[in-house]
Protein backbone atom coordinates (compact mmCIF):
# COMPACT_ATOMS: atom_id res chain seq x y z
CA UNK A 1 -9.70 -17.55 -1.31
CA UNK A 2 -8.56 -13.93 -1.09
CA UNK A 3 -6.42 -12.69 -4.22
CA UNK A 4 -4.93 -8.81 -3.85
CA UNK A 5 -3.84 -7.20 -7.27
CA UNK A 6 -1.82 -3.80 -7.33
CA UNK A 7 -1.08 -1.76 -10.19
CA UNK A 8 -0.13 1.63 -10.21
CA UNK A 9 3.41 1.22 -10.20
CA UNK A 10 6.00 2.45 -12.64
CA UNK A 11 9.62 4.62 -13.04
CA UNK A 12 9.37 8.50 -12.26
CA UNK A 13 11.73 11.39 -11.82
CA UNK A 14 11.85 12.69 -8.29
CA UNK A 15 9.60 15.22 -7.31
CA UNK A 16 6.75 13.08 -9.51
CA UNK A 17 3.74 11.35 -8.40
CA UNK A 18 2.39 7.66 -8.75
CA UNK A 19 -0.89 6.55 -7.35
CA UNK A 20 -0.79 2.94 -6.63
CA UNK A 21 -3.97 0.62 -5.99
CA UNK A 22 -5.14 -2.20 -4.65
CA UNK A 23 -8.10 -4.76 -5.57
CA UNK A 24 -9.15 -7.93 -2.97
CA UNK A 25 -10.90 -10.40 -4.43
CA UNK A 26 -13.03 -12.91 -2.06
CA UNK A 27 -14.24 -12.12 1.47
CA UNK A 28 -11.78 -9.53 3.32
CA UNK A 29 -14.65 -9.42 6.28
CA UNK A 30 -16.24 -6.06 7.00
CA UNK A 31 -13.53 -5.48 9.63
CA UNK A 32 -10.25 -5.58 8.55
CA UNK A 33 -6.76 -3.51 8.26
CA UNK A 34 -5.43 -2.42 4.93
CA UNK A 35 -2.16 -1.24 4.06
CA UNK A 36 1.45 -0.54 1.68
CA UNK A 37 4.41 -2.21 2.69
CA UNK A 38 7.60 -1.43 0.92
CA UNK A 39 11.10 -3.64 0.19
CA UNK A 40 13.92 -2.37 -1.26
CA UNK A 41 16.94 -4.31 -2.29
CA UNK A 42 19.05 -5.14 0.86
CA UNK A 43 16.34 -3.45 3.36
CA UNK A 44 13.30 -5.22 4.94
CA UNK A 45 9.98 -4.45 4.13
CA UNK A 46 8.41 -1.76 6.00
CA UNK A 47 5.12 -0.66 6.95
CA UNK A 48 4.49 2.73 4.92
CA UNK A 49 0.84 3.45 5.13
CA UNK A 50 -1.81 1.66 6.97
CA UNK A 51 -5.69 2.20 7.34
CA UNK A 52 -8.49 0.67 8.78
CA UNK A 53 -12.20 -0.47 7.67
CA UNK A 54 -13.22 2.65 9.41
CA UNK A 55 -10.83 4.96 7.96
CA UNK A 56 -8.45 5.61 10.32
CA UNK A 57 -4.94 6.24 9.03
CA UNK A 58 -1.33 6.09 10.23
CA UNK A 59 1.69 6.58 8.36
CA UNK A 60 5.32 6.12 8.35
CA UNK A 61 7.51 9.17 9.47
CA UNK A 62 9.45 9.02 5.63
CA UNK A 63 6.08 9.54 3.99
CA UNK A 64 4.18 11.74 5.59
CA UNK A 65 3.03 14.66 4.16
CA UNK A 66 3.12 13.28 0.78
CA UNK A 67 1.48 9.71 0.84
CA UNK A 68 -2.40 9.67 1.22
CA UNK A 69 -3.76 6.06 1.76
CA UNK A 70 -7.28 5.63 1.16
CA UNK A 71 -10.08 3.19 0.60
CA UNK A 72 -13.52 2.50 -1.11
CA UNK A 73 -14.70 -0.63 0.90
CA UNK A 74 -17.69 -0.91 -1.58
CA UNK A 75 -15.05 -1.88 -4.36
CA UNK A 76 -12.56 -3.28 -1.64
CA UNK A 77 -9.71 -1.61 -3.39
CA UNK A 78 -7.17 0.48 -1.13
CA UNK A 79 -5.39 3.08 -3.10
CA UNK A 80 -1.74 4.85 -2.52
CA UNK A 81 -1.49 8.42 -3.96
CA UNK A 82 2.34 9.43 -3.59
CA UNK A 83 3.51 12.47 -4.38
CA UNK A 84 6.84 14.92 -4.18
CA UNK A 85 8.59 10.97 -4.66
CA UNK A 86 12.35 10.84 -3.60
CA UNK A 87 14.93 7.93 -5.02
CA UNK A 88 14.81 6.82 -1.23
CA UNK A 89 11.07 6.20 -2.07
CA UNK A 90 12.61 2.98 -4.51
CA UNK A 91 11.18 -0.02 -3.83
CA UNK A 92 8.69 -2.97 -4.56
CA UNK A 93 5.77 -2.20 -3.05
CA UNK A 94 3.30 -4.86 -0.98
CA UNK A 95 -0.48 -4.69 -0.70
CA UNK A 96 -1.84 -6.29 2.35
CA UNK A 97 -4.97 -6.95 4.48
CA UNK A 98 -5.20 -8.33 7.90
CA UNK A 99 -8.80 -9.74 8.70
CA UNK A 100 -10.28 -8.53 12.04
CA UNK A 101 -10.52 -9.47 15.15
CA UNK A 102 -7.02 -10.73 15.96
CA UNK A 103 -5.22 -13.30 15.81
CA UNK A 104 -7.06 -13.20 11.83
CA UNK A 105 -5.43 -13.99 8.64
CA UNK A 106 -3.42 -11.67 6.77
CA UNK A 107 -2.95 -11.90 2.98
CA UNK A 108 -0.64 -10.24 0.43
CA UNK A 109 -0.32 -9.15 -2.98
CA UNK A 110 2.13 -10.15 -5.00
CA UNK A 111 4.20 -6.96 -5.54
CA UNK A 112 4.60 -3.59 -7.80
CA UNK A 113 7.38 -1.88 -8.60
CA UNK A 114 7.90 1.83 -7.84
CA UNK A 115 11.43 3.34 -9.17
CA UNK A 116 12.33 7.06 -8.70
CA UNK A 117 15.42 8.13 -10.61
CA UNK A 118 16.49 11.23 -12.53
């Protein structure tokens, strides 16, 4: 059974930085996808950062520029460095892995929360 943890999260002022991570527990496969989804109250929860057992990266237009996803597959723990944060940034934050090849089985964590606010 695959467990994800995150920590990381926590209440900064904007312009401040957070670095959120991620630890899987069990067998996540040597080819897999790994990424941060975000909810906020009232919104659905979008894909903010995504990248792959290879290292290939993609990002959502709000964040780029100051998110950097990255991984250590020898730990299986996915990290989420954010930086220059904005109150729009507010939001519980998802890990999640999607096993490879499709259709797979995704998994999720079970949530951290990020607030920005002056």
């Amino acid at each position: 059974q695959v467990q994800l943890v995150e920590s990381g999260g926590g209440e900064v002022h904007p312009g401040g930085s957070l670095r959120l991570s991620c630890a899987a527990s069990g067998s996540i496969g040597r080819l897999n996808v790994m990424g941060w989804y975000r909810q906020a109250p009232g919104k659905q929860r979008e894909l903010v950062a995504q990248i792959t057992s290879g290292g290939s990266t993609s990002y959502a237009d709000s964040v780029k520029g100051r998110f950097t996803i990255s991984r250590d597959n020898a730990k299986n723990t996915m990290y989420l460095q954010m930086n220059s944060l904005k109150p729009e940034d507010t939001a519980v934050y998802y890990c999640n892995v999607w096993t490879l090849p499709l259709p797979g089985v995704g998994y999720w964590g079970q949530g951290t929360q990020v607030t920005v606010s002056s």
